[in-house]
Protein backbone atom coordinates (compact mmCIF):
# COMPACT_ATOMS: atom_id res chain seq x y z
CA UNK A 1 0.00 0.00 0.00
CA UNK A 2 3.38 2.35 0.35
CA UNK A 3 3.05 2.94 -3.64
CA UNK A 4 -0.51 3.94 -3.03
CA UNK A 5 -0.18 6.18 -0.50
CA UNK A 6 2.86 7.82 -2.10
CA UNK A 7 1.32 8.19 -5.11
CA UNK A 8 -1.51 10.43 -3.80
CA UNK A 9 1.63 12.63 -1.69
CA UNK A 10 2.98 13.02 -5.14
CA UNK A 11 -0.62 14.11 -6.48
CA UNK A 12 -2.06 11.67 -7.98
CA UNK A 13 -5.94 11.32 -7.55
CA UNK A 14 -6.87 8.82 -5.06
CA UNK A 15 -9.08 6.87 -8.09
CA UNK A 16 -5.75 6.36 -9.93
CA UNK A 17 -3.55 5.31 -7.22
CA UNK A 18 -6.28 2.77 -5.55
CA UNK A 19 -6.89 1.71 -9.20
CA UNK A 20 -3.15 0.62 -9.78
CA UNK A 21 -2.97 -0.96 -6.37
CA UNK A 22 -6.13 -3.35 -6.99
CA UNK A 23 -5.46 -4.01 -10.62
CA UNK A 24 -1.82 -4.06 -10.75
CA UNK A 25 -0.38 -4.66 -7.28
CA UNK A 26 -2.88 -6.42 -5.44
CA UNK A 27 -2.03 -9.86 -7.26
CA UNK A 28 1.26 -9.74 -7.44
CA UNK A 29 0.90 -9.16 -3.39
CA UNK A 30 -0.98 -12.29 -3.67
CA UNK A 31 1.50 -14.19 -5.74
CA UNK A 32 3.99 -13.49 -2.85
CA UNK A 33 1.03 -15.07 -0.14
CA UNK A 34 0.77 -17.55 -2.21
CA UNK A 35 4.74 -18.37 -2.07
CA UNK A 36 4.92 -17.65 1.90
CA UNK A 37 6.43 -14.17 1.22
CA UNK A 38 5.70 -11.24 3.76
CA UNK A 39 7.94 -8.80 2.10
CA UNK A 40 8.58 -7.86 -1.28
CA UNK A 41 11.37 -10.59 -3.10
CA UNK A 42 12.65 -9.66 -6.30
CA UNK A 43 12.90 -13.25 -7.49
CA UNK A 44 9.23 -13.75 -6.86
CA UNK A 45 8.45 -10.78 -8.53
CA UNK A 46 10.49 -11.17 -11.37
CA UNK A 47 8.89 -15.37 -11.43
CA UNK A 48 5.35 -13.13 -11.54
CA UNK A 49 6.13 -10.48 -14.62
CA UNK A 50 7.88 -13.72 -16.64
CA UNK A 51 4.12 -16.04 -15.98
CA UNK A 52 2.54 -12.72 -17.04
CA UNK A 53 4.32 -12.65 -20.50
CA UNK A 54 3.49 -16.08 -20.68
CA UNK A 55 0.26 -15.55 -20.40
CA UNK A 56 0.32 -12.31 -22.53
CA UNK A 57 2.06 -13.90 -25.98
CA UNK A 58 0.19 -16.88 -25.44
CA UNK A 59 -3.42 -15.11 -26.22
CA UNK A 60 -4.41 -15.42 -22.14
CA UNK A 61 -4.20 -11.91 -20.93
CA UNK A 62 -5.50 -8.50 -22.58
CA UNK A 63 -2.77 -6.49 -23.93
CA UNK A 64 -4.04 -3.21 -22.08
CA UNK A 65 -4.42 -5.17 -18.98
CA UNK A 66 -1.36 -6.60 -19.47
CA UNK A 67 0.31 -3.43 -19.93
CA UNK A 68 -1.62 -1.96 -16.39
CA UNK A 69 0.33 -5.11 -14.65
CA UNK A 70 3.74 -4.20 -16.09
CA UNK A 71 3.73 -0.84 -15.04
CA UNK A 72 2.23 -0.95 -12.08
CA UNK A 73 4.93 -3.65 -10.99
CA UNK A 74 7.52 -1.23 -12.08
CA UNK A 75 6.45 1.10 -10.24
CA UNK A 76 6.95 -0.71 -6.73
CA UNK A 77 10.11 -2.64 -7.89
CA UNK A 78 11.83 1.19 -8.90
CA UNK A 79 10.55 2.08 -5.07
CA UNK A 80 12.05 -0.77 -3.62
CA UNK A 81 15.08 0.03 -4.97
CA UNK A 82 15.90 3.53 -4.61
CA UNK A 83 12.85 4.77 -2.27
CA UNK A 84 11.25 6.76 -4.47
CA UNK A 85 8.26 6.60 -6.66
CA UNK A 86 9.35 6.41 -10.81
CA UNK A 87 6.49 9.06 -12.04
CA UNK A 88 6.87 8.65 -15.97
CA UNK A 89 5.11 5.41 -16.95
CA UNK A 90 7.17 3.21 -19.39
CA UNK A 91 5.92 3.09 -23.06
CA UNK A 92 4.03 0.70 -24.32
CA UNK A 93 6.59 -2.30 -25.64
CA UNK A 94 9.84 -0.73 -23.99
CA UNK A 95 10.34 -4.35 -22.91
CA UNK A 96 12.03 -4.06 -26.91
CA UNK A 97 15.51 -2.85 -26.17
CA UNK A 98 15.99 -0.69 -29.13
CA UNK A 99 19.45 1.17 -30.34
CA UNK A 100 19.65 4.94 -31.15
CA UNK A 101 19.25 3.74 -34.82
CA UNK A 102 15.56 1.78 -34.26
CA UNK A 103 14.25 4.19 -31.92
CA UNK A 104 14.76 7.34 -34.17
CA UNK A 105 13.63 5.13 -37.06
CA UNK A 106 10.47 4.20 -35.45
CA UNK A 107 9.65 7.70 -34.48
CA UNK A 108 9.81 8.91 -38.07
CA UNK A 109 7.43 6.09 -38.92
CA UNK A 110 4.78 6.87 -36.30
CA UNK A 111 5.33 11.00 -37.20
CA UNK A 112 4.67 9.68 -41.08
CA UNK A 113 1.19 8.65 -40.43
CA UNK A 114 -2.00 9.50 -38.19
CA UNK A 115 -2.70 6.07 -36.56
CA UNK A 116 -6.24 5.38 -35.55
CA UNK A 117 -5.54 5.58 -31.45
CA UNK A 118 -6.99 1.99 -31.55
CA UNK A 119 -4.64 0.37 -34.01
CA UNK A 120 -1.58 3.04 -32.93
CA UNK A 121 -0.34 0.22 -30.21
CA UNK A 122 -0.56 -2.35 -32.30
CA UNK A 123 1.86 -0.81 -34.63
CA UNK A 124 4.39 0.06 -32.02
CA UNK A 125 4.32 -3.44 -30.70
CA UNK A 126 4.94 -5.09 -33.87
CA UNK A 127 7.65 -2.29 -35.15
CA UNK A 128 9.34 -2.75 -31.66
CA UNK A 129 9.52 -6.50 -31.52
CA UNK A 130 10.41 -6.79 -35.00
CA UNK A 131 13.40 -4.43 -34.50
CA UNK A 132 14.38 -5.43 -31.17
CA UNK A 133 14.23 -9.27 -33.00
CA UNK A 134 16.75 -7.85 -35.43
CA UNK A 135 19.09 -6.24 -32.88
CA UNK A 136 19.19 -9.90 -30.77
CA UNK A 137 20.47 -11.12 -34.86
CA UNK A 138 23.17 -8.82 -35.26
CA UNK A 139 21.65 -6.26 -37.75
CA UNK A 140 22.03 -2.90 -35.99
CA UNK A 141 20.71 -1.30 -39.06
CA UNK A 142 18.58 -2.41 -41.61
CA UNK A 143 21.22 -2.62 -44.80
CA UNK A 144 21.79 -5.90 -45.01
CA UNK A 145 17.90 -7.14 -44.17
CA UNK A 146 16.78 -9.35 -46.75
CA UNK A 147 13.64 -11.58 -47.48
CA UNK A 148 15.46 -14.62 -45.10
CA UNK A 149 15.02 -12.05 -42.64
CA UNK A 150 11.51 -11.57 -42.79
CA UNK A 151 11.02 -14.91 -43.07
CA UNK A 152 12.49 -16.02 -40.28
CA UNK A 153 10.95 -13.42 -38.27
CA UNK A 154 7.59 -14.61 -39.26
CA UNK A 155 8.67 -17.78 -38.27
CA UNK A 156 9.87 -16.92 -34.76
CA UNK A 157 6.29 -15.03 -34.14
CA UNK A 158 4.33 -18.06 -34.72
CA UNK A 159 6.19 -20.54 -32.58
CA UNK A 160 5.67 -17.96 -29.93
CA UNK A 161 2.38 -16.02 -30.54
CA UNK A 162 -1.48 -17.35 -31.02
CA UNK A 163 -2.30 -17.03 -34.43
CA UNK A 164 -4.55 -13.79 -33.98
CA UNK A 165 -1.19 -12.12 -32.91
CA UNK A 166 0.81 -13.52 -36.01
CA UNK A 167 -1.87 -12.23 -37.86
CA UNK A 168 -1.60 -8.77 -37.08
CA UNK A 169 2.15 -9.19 -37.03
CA UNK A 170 1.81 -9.86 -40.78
CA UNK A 171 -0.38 -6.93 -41.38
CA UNK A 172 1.60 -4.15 -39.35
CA UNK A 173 4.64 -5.49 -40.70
CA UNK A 174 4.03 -5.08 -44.05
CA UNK A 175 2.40 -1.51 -44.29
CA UNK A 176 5.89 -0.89 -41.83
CA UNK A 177 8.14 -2.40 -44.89
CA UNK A 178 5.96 -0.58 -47.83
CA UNK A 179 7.12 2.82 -46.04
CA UNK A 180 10.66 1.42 -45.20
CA UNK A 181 11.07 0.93 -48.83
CA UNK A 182 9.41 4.04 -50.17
CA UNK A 183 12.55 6.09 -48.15
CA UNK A 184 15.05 3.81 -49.39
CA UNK A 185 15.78 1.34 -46.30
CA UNK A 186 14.72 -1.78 -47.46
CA UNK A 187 15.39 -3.32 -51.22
CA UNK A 188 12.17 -4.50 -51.26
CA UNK A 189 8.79 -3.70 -49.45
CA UNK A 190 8.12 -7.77 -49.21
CA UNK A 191 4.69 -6.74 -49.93
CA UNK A 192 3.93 -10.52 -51.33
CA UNK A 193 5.90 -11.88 -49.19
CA UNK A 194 3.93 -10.30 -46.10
CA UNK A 195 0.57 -11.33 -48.02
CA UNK A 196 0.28 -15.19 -47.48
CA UNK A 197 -2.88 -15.84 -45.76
CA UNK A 198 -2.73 -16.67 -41.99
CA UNK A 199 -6.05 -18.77 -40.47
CA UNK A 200 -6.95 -16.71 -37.70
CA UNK A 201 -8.52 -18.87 -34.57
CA UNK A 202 -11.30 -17.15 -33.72
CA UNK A 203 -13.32 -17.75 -30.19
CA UNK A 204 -16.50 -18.51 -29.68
CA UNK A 205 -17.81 -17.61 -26.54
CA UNK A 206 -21.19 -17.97 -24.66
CA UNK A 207 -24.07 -15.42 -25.20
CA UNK A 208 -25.29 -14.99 -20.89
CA UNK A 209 -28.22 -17.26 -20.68
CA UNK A 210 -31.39 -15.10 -19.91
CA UNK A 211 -32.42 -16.92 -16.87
CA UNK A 212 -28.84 -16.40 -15.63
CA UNK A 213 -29.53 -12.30 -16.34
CA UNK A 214 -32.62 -12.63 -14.50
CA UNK A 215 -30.84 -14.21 -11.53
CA UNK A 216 -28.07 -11.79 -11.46
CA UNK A 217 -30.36 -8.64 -11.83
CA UNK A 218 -32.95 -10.55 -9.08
CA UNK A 219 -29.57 -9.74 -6.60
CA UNK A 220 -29.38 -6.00 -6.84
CA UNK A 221 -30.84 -4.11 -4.07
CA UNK A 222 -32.48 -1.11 -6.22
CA UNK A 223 -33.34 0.51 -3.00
CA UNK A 224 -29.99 1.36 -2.09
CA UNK A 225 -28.06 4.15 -3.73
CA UNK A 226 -25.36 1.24 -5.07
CA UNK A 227 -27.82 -0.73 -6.15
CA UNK A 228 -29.64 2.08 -7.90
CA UNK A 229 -26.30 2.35 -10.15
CA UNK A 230 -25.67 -0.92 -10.48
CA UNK A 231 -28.53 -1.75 -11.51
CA UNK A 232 -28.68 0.61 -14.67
CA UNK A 233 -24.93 -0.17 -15.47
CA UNK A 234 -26.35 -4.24 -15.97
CA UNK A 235 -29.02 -3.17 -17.91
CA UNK A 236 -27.22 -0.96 -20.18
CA UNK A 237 -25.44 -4.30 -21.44
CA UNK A 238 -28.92 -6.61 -21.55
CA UNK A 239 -31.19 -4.36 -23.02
CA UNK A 240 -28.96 -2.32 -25.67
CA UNK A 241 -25.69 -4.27 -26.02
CA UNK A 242 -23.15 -1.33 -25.18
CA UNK A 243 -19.87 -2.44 -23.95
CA UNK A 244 -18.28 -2.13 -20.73
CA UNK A 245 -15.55 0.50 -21.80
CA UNK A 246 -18.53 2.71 -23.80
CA UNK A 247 -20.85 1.92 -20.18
CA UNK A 248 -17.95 3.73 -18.11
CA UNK A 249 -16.52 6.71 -20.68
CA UNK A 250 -20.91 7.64 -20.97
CA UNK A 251 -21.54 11.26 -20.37
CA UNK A 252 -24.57 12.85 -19.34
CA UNK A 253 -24.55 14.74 -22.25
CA UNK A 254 -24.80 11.43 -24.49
CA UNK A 255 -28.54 11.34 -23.04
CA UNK A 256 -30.59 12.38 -25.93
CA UNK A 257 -33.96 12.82 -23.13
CA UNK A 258 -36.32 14.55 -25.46
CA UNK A 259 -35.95 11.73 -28.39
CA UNK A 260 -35.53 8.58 -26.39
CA UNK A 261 -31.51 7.75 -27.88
CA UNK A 262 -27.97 7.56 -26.65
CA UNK A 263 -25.21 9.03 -28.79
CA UNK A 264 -21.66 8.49 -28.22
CA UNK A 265 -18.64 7.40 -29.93
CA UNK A 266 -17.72 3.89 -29.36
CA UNK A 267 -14.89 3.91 -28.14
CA UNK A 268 -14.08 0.57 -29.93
CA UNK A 269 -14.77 1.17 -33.14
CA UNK A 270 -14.26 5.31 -33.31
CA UNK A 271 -17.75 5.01 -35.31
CA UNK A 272 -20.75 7.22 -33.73
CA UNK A 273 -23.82 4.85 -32.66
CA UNK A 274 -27.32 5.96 -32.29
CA UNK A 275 -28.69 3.42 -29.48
CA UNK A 276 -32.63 3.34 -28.44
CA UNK A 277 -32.93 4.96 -24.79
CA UNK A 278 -35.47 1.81 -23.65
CA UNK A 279 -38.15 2.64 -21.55
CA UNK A 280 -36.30 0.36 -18.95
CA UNK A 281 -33.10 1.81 -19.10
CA UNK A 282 -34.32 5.52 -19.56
CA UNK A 283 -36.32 4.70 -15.75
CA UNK A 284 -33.12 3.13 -14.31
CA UNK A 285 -31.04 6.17 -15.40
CA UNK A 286 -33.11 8.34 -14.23
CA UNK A 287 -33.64 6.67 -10.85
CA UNK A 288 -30.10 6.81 -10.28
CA UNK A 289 -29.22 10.29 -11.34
CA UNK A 290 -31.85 11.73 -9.81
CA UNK A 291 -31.99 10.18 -6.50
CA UNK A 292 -28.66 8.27 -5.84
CA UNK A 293 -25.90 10.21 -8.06
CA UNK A 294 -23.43 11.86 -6.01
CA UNK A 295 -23.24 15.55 -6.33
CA UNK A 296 -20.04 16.51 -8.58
CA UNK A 297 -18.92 18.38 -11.47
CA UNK A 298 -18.02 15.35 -13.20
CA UNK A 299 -20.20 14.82 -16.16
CA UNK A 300 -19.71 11.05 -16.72
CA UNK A 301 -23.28 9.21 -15.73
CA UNK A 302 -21.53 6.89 -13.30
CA UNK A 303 -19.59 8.00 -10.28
CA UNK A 304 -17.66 5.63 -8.13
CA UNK A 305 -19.53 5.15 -4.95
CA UNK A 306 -16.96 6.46 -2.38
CA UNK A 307 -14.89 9.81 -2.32
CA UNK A 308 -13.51 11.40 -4.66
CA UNK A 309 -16.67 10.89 -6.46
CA UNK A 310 -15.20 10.68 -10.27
CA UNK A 311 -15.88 7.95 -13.04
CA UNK A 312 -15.38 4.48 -12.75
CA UNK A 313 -11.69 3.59 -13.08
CA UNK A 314 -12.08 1.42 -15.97
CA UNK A 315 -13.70 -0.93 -18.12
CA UNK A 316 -13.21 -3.79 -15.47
CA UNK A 317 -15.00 -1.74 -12.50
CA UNK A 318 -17.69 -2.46 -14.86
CA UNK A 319 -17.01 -6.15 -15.20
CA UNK A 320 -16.29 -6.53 -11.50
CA UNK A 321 -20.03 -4.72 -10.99
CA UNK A 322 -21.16 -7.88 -12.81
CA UNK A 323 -19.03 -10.65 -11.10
CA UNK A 324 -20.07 -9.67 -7.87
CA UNK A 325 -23.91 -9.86 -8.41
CA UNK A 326 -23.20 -13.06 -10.21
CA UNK A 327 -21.50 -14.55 -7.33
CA UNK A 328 -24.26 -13.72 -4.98
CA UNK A 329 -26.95 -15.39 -7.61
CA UNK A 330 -24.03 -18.20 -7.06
CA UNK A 331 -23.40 -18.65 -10.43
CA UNK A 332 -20.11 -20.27 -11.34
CA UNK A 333 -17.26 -18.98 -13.54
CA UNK A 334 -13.78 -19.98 -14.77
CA UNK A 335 -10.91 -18.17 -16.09
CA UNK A 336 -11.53 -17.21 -19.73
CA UNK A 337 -15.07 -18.97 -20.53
CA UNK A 338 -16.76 -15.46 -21.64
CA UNK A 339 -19.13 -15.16 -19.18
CA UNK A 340 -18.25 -11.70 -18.07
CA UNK A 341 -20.39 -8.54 -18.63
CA UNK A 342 -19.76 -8.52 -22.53
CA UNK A 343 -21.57 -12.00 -22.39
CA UNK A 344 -24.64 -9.58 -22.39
CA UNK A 345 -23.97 -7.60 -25.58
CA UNK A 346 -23.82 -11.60 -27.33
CA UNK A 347 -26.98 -12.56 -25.13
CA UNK A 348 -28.99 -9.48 -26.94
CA UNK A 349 -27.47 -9.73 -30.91
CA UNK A 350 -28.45 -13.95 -30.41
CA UNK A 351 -32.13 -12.43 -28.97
CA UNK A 352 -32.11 -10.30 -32.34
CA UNK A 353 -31.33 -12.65 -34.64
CA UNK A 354 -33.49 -15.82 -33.13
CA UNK A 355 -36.18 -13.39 -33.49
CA UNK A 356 -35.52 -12.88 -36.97
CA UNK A 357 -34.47 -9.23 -36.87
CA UNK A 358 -32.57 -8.53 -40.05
CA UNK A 359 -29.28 -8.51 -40.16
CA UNK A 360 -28.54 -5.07 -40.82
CA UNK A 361 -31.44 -3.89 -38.17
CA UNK A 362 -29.49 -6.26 -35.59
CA UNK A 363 -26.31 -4.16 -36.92
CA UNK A 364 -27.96 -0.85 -36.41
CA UNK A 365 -29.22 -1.70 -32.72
CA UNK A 366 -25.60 -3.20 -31.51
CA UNK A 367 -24.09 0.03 -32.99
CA UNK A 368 -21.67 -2.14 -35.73
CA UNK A 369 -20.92 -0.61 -38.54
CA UNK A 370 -19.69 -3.55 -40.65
CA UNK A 371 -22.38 -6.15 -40.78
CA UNK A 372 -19.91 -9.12 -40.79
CA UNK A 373 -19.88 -8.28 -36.84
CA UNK A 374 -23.14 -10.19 -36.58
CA UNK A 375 -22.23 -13.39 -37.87
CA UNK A 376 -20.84 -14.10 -34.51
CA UNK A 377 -24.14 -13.45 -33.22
CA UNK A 378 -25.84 -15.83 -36.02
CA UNK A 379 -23.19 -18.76 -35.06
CA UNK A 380 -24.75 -18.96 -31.21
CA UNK A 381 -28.06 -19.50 -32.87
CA UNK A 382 -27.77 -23.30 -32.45
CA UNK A 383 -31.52 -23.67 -32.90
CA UNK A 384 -32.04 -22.74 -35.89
CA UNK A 385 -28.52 -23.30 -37.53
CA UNK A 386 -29.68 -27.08 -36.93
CA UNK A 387 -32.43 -26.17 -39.46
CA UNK A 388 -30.26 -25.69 -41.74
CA UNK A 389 -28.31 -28.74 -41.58
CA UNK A 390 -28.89 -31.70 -44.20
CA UNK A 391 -29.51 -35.07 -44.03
CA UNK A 392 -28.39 -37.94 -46.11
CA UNK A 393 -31.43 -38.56 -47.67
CA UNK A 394 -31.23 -39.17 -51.40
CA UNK A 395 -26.85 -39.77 -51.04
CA UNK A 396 -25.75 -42.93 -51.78
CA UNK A 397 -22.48 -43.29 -50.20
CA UNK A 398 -19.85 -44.89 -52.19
CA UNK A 399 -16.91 -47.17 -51.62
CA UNK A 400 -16.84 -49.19 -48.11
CA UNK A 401 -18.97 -50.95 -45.98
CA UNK A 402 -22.21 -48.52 -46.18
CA UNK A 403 -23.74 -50.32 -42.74
């Protein structure tokens, strides 16, 4: 808690430095519990950030949350050291030792484009490993790169990465070698070569079952002021599908009263959505900002319950929100089986489409703009993909024992 409290002496805001100590410090205080540690021990710490890249390359860990971990670790391993608090956060991938040469390099490439803020990590990641993988090969420059470079790189990423992260690998990489070879550093801008198709694995997780919604929102006390806010924030995800990053970055001034709709950029797509204000949700949001908001000048809709009374940390104070009503209606949960608060946005676009809701109206209401985003929704429509399945009627098999 010393990096907490010295944090806020330095002038931090309480919210931030409680919000790195539970999501960044708290389990690696448990990891040392775990080991029958009492005080900080650099080896355990150090065992803790290598089983959190682990988990990170391997698909198993977010790469923002990942990134929340890493910092807030260095934070208290800096303190330990020298006694003081390190105030500049690292940036993202700086795990990538780069030379003078790379890191100039890759600051004229990110200066040479306007990355959308979503994608703009992503392409510092990549350009960082990549060059840092170079470096660790002996090329402190990129005049002798060739093709067997590339190659091999590729190769390297997918004996270590899932095959989403080779994926985007590929496709960062190559836009990074088409302007590498349009200023004369590379021969070649491997465009083919960075064009092979990659499969791409792609998850399917469970849409929240509706008796399971019913249980969890059966569990709020909407008598209380908590429960008041709670209670809307769960219903935001059931009845119109927003996300738990848009639920916790909503203004009041996204409340479009007088025409019953929400406006707001999404924060994952940078796309403006028009969502229907429900009756249900437009009561719950008004039962909570009119009789259980705290007072305060900030204008997002939902304000942390104790002081200072400003916005919910993060996306996960919204999933936590969930998981703690859901443990009360004792529902179980494991590690990574999508049954967290976005489980609600997939409950709602399977709803839409079992109902036969078009496509594109299903699209419309879940605020996607490409309408390929409600396949997923289509594929947890077991019922009536079964429908579509054929038999064997009329197919006479051929060759073998046909018994």
């Amino acid at each position: 808690m010393s990096v907490a409290t010295e944090m806020m002496a330095a002038g931090y805001a309480p919210a931030t430095a409680w919000g790195m100590y539970i999501y960044s410090l708290l389990p690696l205080v448990r990891y040392h519990e775990a080991h029958g540690a009492t005080y900080f021990d650099a080896d355990l710490t150090a065992e803790h950030v290598k089983g959190l890249k682990e988990r990170f390359y391997s698909g198993g860990m977010e790469r923002g949350y990942y990134y929340d971990r890493i910092r807030g670790i260095d934070k208290i391993v800096r303190m330990h050291e020298t006694g003081k608090l390190l105030f500049e956060f690292p940036r993202k991938g700086s795990m990538y030792e780069l030379n003078g040469y790379y890191d100039d390099l890759l600051g004229e490439y990110l200066d040479s484009d306007e990355f959308h803020p979503n994608t703009r990590g992503d392409v510092i990641w990549v350009a960082r490993s990549f060059f840092a993988w170079l470096v660790q090969e002996g090329h402190e420059n990129l005049e002798r790169v060739t093709a067997a470079d590339i190659q091999r790189y590729m190769v390297y990423c997918s004996g270590l990465m899932t095959s989403m992260s080779v994926y985007n690998v590929q496709l960062y990489l190559r836009k990074m070698c088409v302007y590498l070879a349009e200023h004369g550093l590379l021969e070649n801008d491997y465009r083919a070569l960075l064009s092979m198709r990659v499969s791409r694995e792609s998850r399917m997780y469970p849409a929240a079952d509706q008796r399971d919604i019913s249980a969890v929102l059966g569990m709020i006390d909407r008598s209380t002021l908590i429960g008041k806010r709670d209670y809307a924030i769960i219903l935001l995800g059931t009845v119109i599908g927003m996300r738990a990053v848009d639920v916790k970055k909503l203004k009041l001034s996204n409340i479009d009263w007088q025409n019953g709709e929400i406006r707001l950029v999404q924060s994952k797509t940078g796309n403006t959505a028009v969502l229907p204000l429900t009756e249900d949700v437009g009561e719950a949001l008004k039962d909570y900002i009119l009789h259980a908001r705290p007072n305060t000048l900030d204008d997002s809709v939902f304000i942390r319950r104790f002081p200072p009374y400003v916005a919910l940390y993060d996306a996960w104070s919204i999933g936590d929100i969930w998981d703690r009503y859901r443990r009360r209606a004792g529902l179980p949960r494991e590690a990574f089986d999508g049954k967290g608060f976005h489980s609600l946005r997939r409950s709602l676009g399977k709803n839409m489409v079992t109902a036969g809701i078009s496509v594109y109206d299903t699209a419309q209401t879940m605020g996607d703009a490409d309408m390929k985003s409600v396949k997923k929704y289509i594929a947890l429509d077991s019922e009536h993909l079964a429908e579509c399945a054929l038999d064997f009627a009329g197919i006479t098999p051929k060759g073998g024992d046909s018994r």
